[in-house]
Protein backbone atom coordinates (compact mmCIF):
# COMPACT_ATOMS: atom_id res chain seq x y z
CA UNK A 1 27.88 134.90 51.55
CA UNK A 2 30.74 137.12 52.23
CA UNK A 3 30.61 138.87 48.95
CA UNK A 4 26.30 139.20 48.77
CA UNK A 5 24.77 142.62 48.82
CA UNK A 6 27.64 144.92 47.28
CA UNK A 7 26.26 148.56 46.69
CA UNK A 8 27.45 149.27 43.28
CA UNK A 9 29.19 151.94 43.01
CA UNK A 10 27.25 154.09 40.86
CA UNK A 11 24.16 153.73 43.27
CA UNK A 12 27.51 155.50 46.14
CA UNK A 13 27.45 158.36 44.17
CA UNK A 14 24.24 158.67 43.14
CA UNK A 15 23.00 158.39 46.87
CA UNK A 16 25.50 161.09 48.34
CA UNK A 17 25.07 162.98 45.05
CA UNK A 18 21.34 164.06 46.29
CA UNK A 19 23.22 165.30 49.57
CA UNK A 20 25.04 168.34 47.33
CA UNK A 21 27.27 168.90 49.97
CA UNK A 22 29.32 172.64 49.10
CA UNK A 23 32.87 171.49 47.46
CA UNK A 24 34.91 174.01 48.46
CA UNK A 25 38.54 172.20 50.46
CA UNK A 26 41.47 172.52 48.22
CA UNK A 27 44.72 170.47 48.26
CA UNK A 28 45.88 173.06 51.03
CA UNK A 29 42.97 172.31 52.65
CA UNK A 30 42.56 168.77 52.66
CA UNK A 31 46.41 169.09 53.89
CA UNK A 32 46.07 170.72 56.61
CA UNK A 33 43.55 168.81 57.41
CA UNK A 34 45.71 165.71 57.26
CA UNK A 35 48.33 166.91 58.77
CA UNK A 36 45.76 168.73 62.13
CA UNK A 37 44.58 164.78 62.21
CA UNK A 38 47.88 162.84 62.24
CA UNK A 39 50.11 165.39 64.60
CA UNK A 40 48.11 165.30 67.67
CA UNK A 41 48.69 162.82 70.89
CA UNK A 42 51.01 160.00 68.59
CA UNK A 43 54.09 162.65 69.01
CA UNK A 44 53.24 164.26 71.83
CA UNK A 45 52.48 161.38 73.74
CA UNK A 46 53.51 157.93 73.04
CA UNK A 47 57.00 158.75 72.29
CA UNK A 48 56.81 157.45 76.10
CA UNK A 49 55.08 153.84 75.31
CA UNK A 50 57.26 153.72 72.09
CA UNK A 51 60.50 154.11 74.71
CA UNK A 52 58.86 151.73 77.67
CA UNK A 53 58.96 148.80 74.40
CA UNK A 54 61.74 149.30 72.13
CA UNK A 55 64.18 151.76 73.55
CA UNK A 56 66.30 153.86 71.40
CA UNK A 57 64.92 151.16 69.21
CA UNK A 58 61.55 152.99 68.40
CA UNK A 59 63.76 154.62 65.95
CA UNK A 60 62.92 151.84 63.41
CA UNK A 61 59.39 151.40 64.86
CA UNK A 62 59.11 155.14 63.21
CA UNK A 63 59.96 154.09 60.21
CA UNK A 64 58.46 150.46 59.96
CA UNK A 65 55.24 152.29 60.80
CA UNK A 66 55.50 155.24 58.36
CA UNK A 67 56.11 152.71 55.84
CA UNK A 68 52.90 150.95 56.29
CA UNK A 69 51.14 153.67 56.22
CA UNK A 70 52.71 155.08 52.88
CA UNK A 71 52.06 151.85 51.36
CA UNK A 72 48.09 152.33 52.77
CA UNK A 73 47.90 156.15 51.53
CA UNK A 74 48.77 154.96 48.26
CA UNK A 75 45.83 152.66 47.91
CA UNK A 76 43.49 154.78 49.66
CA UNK A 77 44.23 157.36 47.20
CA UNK A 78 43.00 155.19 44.18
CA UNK A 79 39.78 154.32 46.09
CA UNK A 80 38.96 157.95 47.33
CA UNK A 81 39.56 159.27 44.14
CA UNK A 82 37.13 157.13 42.04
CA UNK A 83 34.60 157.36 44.66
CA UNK A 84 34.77 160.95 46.39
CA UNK A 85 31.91 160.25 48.82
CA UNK A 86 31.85 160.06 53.06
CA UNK A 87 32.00 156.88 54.51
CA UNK A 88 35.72 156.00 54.28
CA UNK A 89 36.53 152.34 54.43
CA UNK A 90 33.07 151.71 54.86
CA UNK A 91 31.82 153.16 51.94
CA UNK A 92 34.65 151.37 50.02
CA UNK A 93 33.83 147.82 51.65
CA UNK A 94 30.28 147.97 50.32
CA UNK A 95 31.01 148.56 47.29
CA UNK A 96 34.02 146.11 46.18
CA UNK A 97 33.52 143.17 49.20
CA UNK A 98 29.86 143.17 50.30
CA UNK A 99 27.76 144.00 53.38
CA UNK A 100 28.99 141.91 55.56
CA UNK A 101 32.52 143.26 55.33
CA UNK A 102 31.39 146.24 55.08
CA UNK A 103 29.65 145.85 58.38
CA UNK A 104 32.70 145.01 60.31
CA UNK A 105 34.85 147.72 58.64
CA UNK A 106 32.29 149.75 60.08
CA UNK A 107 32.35 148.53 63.82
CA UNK A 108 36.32 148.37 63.65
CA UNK A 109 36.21 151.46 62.57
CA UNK A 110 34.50 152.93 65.71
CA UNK A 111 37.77 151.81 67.27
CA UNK A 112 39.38 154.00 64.92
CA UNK A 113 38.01 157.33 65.43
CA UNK A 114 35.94 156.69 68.84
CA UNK A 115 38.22 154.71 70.88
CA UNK A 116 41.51 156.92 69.20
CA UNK A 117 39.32 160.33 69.99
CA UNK A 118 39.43 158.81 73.83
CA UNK A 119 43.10 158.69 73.98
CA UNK A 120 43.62 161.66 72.56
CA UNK A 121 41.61 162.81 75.01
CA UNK A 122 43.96 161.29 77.85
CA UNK A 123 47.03 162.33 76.10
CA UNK A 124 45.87 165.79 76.34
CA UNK A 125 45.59 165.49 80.06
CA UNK A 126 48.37 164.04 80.68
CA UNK A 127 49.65 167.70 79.49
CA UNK A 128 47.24 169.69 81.54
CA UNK A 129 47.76 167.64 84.07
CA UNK A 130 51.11 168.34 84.22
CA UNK A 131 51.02 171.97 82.86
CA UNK A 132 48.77 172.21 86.10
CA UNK A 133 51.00 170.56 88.69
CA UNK A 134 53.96 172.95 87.41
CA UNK A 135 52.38 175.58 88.83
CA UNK A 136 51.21 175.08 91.71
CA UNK A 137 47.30 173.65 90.44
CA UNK A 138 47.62 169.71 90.36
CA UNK A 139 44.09 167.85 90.67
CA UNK A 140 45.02 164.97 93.44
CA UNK A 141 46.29 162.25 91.85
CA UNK A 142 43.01 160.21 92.11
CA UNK A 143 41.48 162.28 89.32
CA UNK A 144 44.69 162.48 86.71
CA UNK A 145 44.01 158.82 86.21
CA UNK A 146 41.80 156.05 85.40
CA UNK A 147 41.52 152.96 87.19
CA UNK A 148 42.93 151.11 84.13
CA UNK A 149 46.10 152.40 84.39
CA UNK A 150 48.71 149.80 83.35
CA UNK A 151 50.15 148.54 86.55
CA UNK A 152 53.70 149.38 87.33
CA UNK A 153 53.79 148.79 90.92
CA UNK A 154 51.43 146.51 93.03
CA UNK A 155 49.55 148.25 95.89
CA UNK A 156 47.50 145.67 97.83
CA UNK A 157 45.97 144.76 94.17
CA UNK A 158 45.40 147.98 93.37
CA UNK A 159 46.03 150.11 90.00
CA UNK A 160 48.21 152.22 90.40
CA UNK A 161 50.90 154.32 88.25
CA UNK A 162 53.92 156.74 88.41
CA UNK A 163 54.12 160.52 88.87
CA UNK A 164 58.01 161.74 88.95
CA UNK A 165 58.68 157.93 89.94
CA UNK A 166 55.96 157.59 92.68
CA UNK A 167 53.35 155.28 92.95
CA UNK A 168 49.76 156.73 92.56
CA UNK A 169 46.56 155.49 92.47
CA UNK A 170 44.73 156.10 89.53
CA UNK A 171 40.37 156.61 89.98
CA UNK A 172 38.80 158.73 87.08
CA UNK A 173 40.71 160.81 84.82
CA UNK A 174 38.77 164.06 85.25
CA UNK A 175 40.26 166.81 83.05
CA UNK A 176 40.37 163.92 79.77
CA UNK A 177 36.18 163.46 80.67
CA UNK A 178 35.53 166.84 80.77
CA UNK A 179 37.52 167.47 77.69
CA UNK A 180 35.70 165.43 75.66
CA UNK A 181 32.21 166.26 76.89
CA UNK A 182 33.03 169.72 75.89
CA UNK A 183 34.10 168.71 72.30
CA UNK A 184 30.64 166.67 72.24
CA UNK A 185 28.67 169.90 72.97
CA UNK A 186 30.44 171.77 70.29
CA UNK A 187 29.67 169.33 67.88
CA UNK A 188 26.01 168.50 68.75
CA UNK A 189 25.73 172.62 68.75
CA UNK A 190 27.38 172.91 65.60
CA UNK A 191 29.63 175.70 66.15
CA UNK A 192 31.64 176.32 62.70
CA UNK A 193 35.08 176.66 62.38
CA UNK A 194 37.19 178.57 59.63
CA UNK A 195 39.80 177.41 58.12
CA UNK A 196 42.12 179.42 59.05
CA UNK A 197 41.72 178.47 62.44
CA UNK A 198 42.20 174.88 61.84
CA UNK A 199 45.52 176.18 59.85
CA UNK A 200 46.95 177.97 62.82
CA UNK A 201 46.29 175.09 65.36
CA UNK A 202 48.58 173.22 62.69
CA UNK A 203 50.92 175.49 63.00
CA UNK A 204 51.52 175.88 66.71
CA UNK A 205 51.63 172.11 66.72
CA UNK A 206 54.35 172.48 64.12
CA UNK A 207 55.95 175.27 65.52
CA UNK A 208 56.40 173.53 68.87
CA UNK A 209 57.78 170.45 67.56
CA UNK A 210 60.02 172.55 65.53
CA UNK A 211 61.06 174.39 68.96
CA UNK A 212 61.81 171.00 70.64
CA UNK A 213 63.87 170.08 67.73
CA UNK A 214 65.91 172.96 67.64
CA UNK A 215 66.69 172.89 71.60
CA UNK A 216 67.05 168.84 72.21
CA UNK A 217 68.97 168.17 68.67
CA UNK A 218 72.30 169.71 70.44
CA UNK A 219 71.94 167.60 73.46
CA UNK A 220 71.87 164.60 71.54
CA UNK A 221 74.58 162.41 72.42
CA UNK A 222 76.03 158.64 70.95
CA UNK A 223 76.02 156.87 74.25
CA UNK A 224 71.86 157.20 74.55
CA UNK A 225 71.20 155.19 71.90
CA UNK A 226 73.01 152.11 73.75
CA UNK A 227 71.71 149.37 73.87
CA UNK A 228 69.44 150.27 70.94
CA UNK A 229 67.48 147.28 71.07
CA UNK A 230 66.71 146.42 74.98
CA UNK A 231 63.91 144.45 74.33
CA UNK A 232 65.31 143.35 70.53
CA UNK A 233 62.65 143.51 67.39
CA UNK A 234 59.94 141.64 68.81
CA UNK A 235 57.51 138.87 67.98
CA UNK A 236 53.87 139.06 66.68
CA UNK A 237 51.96 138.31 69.78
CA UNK A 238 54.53 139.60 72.32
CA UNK A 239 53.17 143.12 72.18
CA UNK A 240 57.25 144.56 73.19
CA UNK A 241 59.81 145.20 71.35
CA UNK A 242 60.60 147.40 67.74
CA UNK A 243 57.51 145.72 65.99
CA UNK A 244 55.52 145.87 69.26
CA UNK A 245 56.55 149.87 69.41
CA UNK A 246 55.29 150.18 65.78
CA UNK A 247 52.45 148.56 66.45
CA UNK A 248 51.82 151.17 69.54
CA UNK A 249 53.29 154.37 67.66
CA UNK A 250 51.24 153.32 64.29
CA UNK A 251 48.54 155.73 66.09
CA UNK A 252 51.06 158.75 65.91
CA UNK A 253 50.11 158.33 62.23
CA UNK A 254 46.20 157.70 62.14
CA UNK A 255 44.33 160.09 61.23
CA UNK A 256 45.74 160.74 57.45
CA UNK A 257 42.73 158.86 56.06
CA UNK A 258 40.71 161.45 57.51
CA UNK A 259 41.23 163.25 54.75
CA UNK A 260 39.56 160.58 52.28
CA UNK A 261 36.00 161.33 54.66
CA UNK A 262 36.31 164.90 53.50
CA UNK A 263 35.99 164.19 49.97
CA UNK A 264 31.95 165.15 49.10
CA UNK A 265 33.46 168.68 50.18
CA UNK A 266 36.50 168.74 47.98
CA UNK A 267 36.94 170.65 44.82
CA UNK A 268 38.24 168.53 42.17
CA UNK A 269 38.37 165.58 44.42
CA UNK A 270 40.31 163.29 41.40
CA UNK A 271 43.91 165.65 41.91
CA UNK A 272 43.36 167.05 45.83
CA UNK A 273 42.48 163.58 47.63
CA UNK A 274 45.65 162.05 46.69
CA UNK A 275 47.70 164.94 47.43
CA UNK A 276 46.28 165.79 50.39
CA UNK A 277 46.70 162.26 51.31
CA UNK A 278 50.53 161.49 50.29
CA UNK A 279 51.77 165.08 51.34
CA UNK A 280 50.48 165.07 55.01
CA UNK A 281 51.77 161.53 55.60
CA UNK A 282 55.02 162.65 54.04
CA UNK A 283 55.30 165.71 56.19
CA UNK A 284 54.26 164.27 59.16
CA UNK A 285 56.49 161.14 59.06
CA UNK A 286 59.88 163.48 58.63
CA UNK A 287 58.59 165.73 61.89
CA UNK A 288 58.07 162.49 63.74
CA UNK A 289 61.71 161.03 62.80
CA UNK A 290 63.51 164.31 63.85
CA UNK A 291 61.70 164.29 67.12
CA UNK A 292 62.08 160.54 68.22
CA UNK A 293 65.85 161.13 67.50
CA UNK A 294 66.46 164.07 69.08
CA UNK A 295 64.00 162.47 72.52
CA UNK A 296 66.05 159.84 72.32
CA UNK A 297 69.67 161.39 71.86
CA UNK A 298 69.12 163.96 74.22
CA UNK A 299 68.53 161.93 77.78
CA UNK A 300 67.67 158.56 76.67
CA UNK A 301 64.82 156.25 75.76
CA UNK A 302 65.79 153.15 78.20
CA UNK A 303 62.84 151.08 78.96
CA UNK A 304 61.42 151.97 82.70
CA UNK A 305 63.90 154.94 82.43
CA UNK A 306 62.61 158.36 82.89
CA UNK A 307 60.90 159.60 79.60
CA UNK A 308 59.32 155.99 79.14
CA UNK A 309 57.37 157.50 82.74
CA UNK A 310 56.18 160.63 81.39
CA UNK A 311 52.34 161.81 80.45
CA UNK A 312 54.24 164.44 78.74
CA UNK A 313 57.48 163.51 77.23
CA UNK A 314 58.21 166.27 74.70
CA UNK A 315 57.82 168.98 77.08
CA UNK A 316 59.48 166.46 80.58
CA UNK A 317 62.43 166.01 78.05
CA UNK A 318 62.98 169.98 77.39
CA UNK A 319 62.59 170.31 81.13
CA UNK A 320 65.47 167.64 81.70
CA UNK A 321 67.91 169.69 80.01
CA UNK A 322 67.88 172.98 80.68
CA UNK A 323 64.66 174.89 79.16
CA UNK A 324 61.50 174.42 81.74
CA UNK A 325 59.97 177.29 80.15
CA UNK A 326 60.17 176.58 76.61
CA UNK A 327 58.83 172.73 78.20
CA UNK A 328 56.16 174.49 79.71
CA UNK A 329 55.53 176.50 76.12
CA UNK A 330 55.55 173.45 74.52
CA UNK A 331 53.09 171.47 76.70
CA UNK A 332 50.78 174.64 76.45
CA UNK A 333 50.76 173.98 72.49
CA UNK A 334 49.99 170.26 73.40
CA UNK A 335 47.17 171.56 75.24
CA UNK A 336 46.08 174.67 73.09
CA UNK A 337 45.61 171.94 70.02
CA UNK A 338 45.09 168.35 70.58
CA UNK A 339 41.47 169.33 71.26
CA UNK A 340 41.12 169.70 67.74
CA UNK A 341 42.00 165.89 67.31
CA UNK A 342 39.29 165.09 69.36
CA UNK A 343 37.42 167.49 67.67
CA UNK A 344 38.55 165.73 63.98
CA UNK A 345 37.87 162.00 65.30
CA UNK A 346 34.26 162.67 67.03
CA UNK A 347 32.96 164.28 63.50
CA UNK A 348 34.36 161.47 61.60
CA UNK A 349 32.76 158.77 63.70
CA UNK A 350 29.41 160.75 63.60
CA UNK A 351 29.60 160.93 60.08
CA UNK A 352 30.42 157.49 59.46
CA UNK A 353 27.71 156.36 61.99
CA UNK A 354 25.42 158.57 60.06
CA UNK A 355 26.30 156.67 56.80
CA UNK A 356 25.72 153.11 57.45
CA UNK A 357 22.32 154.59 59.59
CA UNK A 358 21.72 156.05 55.92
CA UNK A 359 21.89 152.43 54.50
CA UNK A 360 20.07 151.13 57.02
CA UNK A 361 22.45 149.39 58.90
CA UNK A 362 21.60 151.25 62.06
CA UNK A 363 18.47 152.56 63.66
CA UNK A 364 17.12 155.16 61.88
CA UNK A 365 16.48 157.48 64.95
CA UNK A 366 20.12 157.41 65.70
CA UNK A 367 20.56 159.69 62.00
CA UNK A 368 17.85 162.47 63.91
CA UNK A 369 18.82 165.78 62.89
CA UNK A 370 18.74 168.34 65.52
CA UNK A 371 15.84 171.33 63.63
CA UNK A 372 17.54 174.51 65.19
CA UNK A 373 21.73 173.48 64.56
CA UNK A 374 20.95 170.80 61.61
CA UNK A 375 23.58 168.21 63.67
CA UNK A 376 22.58 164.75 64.24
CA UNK A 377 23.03 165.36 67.51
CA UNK A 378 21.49 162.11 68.76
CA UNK A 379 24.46 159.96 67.78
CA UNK A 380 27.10 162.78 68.16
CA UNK A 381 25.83 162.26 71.90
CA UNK A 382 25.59 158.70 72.51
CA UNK A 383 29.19 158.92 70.74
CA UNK A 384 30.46 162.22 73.00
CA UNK A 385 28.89 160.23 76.22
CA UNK A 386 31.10 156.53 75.36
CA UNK A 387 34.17 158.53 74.53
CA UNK A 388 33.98 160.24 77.53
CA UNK A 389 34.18 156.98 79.70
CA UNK A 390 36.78 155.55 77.66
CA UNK A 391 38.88 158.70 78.56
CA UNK A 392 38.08 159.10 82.42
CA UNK A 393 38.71 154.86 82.29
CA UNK A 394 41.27 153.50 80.53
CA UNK A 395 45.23 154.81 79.98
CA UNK A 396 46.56 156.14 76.66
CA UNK A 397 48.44 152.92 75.74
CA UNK A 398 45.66 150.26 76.16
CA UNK A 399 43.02 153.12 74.11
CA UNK A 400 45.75 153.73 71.21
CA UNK A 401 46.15 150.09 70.81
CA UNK A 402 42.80 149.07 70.37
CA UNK A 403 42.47 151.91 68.22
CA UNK A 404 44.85 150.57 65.99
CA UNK A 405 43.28 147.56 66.10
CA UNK A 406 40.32 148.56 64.24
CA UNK A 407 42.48 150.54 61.79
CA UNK A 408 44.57 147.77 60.74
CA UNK A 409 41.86 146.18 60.30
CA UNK A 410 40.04 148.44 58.00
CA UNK A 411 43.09 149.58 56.26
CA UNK A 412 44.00 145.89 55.04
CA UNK A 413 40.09 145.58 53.56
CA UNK A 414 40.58 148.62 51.79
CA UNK A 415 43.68 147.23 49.91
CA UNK A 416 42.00 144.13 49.50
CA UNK A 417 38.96 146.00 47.54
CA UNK A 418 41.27 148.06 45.64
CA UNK A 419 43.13 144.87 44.54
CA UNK A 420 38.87 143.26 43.85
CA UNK A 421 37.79 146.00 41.79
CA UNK A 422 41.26 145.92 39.61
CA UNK A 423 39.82 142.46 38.56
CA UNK A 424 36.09 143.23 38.38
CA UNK A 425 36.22 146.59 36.98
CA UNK A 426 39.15 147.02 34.75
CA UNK A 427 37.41 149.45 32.86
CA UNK A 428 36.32 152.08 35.45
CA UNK A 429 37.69 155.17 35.39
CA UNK A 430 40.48 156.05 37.92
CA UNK A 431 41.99 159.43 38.46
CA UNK A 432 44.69 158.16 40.40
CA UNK A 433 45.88 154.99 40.04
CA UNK A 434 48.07 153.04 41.88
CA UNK A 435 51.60 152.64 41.17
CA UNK A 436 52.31 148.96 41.19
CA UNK A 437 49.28 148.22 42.92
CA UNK A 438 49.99 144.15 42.77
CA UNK A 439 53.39 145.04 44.75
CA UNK A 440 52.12 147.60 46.94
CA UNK A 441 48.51 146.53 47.66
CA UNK A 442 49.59 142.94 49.13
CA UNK A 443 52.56 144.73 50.89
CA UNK A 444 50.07 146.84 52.68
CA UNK A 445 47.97 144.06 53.52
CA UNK A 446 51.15 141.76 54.75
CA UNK A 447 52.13 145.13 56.55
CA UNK A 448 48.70 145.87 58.27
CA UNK A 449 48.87 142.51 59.21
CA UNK A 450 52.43 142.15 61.29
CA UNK A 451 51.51 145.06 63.28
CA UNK A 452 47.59 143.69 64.24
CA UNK A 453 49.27 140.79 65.66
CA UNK A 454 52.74 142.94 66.97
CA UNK A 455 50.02 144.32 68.97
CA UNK A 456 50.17 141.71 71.61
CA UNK A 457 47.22 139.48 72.69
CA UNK A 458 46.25 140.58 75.62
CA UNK A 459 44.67 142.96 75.87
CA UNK A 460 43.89 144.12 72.25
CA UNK A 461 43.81 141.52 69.90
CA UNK A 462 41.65 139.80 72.84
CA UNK A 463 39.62 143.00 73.22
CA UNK A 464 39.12 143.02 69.22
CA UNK A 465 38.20 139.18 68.63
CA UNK A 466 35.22 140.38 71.44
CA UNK A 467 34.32 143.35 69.55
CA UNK A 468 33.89 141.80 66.54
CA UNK A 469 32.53 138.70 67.69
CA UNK A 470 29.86 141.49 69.59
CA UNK A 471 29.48 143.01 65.85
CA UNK A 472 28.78 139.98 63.89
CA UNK A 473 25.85 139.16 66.59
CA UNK A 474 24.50 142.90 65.97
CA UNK A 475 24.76 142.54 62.22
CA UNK A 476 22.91 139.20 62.01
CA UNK A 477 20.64 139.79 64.67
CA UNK A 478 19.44 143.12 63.83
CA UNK A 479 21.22 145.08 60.49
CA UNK A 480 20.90 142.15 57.72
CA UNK A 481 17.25 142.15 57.57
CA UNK A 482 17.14 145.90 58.09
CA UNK A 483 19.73 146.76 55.55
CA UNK A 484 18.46 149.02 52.49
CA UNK A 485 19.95 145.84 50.47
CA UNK A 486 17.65 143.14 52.03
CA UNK A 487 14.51 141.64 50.47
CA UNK A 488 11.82 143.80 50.48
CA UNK A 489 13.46 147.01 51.42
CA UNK A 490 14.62 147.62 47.81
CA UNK A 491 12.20 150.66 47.44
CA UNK A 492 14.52 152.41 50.21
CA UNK A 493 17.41 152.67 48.13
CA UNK A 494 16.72 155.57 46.38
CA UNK A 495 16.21 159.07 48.30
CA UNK A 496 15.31 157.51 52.13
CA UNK A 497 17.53 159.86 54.36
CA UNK A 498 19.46 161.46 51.14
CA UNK A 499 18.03 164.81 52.53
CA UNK A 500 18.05 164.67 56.35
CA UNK A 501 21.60 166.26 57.24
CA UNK A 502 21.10 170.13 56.32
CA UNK A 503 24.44 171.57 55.15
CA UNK A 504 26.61 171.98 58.69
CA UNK A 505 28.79 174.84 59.75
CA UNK A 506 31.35 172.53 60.77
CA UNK A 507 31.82 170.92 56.97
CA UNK A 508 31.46 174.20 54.95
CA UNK A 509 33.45 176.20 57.74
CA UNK A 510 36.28 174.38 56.60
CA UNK A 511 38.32 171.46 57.45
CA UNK A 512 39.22 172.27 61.26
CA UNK A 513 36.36 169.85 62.07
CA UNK A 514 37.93 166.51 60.79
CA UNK A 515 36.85 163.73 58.45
C-alpha cells in the first residue's frame, strides 16, 4: 500500500522534459540563490526565541542544527542531481516511496514554504515595526501583533506580549499582512527579476551581518555566557532547552533546498546542484555562528532577559551598546531584503502546488494559467491570501515551528528514498553520489527526527499530527482516484498539463524569485 503507484523516474523527466524550461542558473547562481533563501528572518529574528530557550546555550543549538542540515544537503544533492526536475521532495517521494508518501511530503511541505513564507513575513515586521517606532511612526500596538502572540503576561485572559518590557495587546499584525499581499501581487503579475538584483539583496544581508559582527565582536565579554545552559539540553517533547532551540533555530537554515526546485533551470544541473547546495549551507552556517556569539557575548542571551524580548534583536543589540544608527542601518537591511524570502518561499510553494496539480493530485483549475502574465495565478492567490492570515495571526515562533515541522518531515523521506533507490537501482546513473550514504543517510534521518520531536508537543507536533491527519482524509477522499496513476486515468500520463505554464519572467529572470 505504502509503496503502490511510484512514478518511475524516467516518466519525471520525460514529463518536465516537454516543459523545456531555459537552463541558464550557474553554480553562482544557484548560490546565491541558496544563500538569498537561508539568510532571511532565522538570523535576523529568532536569535531572540533561540535566547528565550537555551540561553548562551543556543550556541550548540547552532551547530546541532547546521549539522543536520549538512548531513540533509548531502543527500539531497544525490537525489537532485539524478533527477534535475521541480517538485523537490515531492518529486523525489514519487518516485523512490510511492504516492501516498509522496502525498504527505507534499502537504508537509506547504508548511515548509507557506507557513515559513508567513513568518518571514512577521519577522520582517517586527523590523518595520520597530524601524517605525524609532522614529517617531509606530502603528498602535494593536496592529504590530497578532492575537496569537505567545503569552508572557496574563491580562484578564487576554494575549498579550512585550514592547521594551511592557505588556501589549496583540490584534492583527498589519504591516506582516500587507507585506505579503504585496509579494502575492508581484507574483500573480509576474514581474521578473534579474539576477543581479537577487545578488545585491544577498549582499546587503551579508554586509549587515558583517557590520554587526564587526561592532558587537569587541563587546563580547566571558561573564555573558554564564550560566550557559539555563534551561540545560533539553528533552524531545519539552520544546526548551539546547535541542528545543535547535529545533526553533533549524528555520534560520531552511531554505537551502530551495535550490534543488531550481534545477529544470540549471545549466549542467549534475556539477551546480550540489555545489550550490553544500556551499550556501556552508557559508551560511559560519555567518550564523559568528553572529549568535557575538549577540550573545556582547549583552547576554539570559532567558526572559532583554534580547530574548526583541522583534529585532540584531539591530536592539547594536542599539544596547553604543551604535543606534548603525542598529537602525541594520534593521533597514532586515527590511530592504527579507521580502525577497517571502518572495523565494511563495514561488516555491506555487510551483510545487503546480506539480502535484500536474499529476493530478489536485484540482486541475487550481494549475490555471493567467493568458496575459503566463502565472498560475489562481493558486499563487489562494496561496498569497492563506499566508497572509497566517502572518496578521500567529507570532514568529509558533509559524517557524510548524514550519519546521513539515521540513523535518520531508527532509527525513528524502534520505529514506535516497537510501530505497541505492537498493532498487544500483545501476542508475548518479552524478553525485553520496559519501557514505549508509552513515550519513540514517544520521540524517535519526537527526531530522530528534529535532521533530525537540519541537515540543504542543503546539506543533499537535498542530502537525492534525495536518496530516487533515491530508490523509484529502488524499483518500479526493486525490487517489484522481491521481494520473489511478485506474483508468493512465492515458493522462503523457502530455496532460506538460504545456500549460508558458516560460515566466520570474524563472528565466534569474534566481531572485526562489525555488
Amino acid at each position: 500500500m505504502l509503496f503502490q503507484r511510484r512514478k518511475p523516474l524516467d516518466l519525471i523527466l520525460e514529463t518536465a522534459g516537454k516543459r523545456a524550461l531555459t537552463r541558464q542558473l550557474g553554480a553562482f547562481d544557484l548560490t546565491m540563490l541558496g544563500i538569498g533563501a537561508v539568510i532571511g528572518t532565522g538570523i535576523f529574528v529568532l536569535t531572540a526565541v533561540a535566547a528565550n530557550k537555551a540561553g548562551p546555550g543556543m550556541m550548540y543549538s547552532f551547530v546541532i542544527a547546521g549539522i543536520v542540515c549538512a548531513l540533509t544537503a548531502l543527500i539531497y544533492s544525490e537525489i537532485a542531481a539524478m533527477v534535475p526536475v521541480s517538485g523537490s521532495a515531492y518529486t523525489y517521494s514519487y518516485a523512490v516511496l510511492g504516492e501516498l508518501i509522496a502525498w504527505m511530503v507534499g502537504w508537509a511541505l506547504i508548511l515548509e514554504y507557506a507557513v515559513a513564507a508567513g513568518a518571514v513575513s512577521v519577522g520582517w515586521s517586527g523590523y518595520a515595526n520597530g524601524f517605525l517606532a524609532q522614529h517617531g511612526l509606530g502603528l498602535p500596538d494593536f496592529l504590530t501583533a497578532g492575537p496569537f502572540w505567545i503569552e508572557h503576561v496574563k491580562d484578564q485572559g487576554d494575549a498579550v506580549h512585550l514592547v521594551d518590557g511592557v505588556a501589549h495587546k496583540g490584534g492583527f499584525n498589519l504591516i506582516a499582512f500587507l507585506l505579503a499581499l504585496g509579494v502575492t501581487g508581484l507574483l500573480a503579475a509576474g514581474t521578473s527579476k534579474s539576477a543581479k538584483v537577487t545578488a545585491v539583496l544577498v549582499l546587503i544581508k551579508i554586509v549587515a551581518l558583517m557590520a554587526f559582527i564587526a561592532l558587537a565582536f569587541p563587546k563580547v565579554q566571558g561573564a555573558n555566557f554564564e550560566p550557559m545552559l539555563p534551561n540545560g539540553w533539553g528533552t524531545p517533547l519539552s520544546g526548551v532547552g539546547v535541542l528545543g532551540a535547535a529545533a526553533s533555530i533549524f528555520f534560520a537554515y531552511v531554505g537551502f533546498d530551495a535550490v534543488s526546485t531550481a534545477a529544470e533551470e540549471t545549466r549542467n544541473p549534475n556539477r551546480n546542484i550540489p555545489i550550490g547546495l553544500i556551499g550556501s549551507l556552508a557559508i551560511c552556517t559560519i555567518i550564523y555562528l559568528l553572529v549568535a556569539y557575538t549577540a550573545v557575548g556582547s549583552m547576554g542571551a539570559q532567558p526572559g532577559g532583554p534580547l530574548s524580548e526583541s522583534k529585532e534583536p540584531l539591530a536592539f543589540v547594536l542599539r544596547q551598546i553604543g551604535h543606534p544608527m548603525v542598529g537602525d542601518l541594520v534593521g533597514f537591511a532586515a527590511i530592504l531584503a527579507l521580502p525577497s524570502v517571502v518572495l523565494m518561499m511563495m514561488f516555491g510553494q506555487t510551483r510545487i502546488l503546480f506539480t502535484m496539480s500536474r499529476d493530478g493530485l489536485l484540482p486541475d483549475k487550481l494549475s490555471a494559467v493567467h493568458p496575459k502574465f503566463h502565472t498560475p495565478h489562481v493558486i499563487t492567490w489562494i496561496t498569497g491570501i492563506f499566508v497572509a492570515f497566517f502572518a496578521a495571526l500567529f507570532p514568529v515562533d509558533i509559524l517557524a515551528d510548524i514550519s519546521n515541522a513539515g521540513t523535518l518531515f520531508a527532509f527525513a523521506a528524502v534520505a529514506i528514498g535516497v537510501m530505497v533507490l541505492r537498493k532498487t537501482e544500483p545501476s542508475r546513473a548518479r552524478p553525485f553520489r553520496t559519501p557514505l550514504v549508509w552513515i550519513v543517510g540514517p544520521l540524517a534521518v535519526a537527526g531530522s527526527l530528534l529535532l521533530f520531536f525537540s519541537l515540543g508537543w504542543n503546539p506543533t507536533i499537535k498542530f502537525f499530527v492534525f495536518w496530516a491527519i487533515a491530508g490523509l482524509l484529502v488524499y483518500f477522499l479526493y486525490a487517489r482516484r484522481r491521481s494520473h496513476l489511478a485506474p483508468g486515468n493512465e492515458h493522462l500520463l503523457h502530455g496532460l498539463g506538460a504545456e500549460r505554464l508558458a516560460p515566466d519572467p520570474l524563472v528565466h529572470e534569474g534566481p531572485s524569485t526562489g525555488p
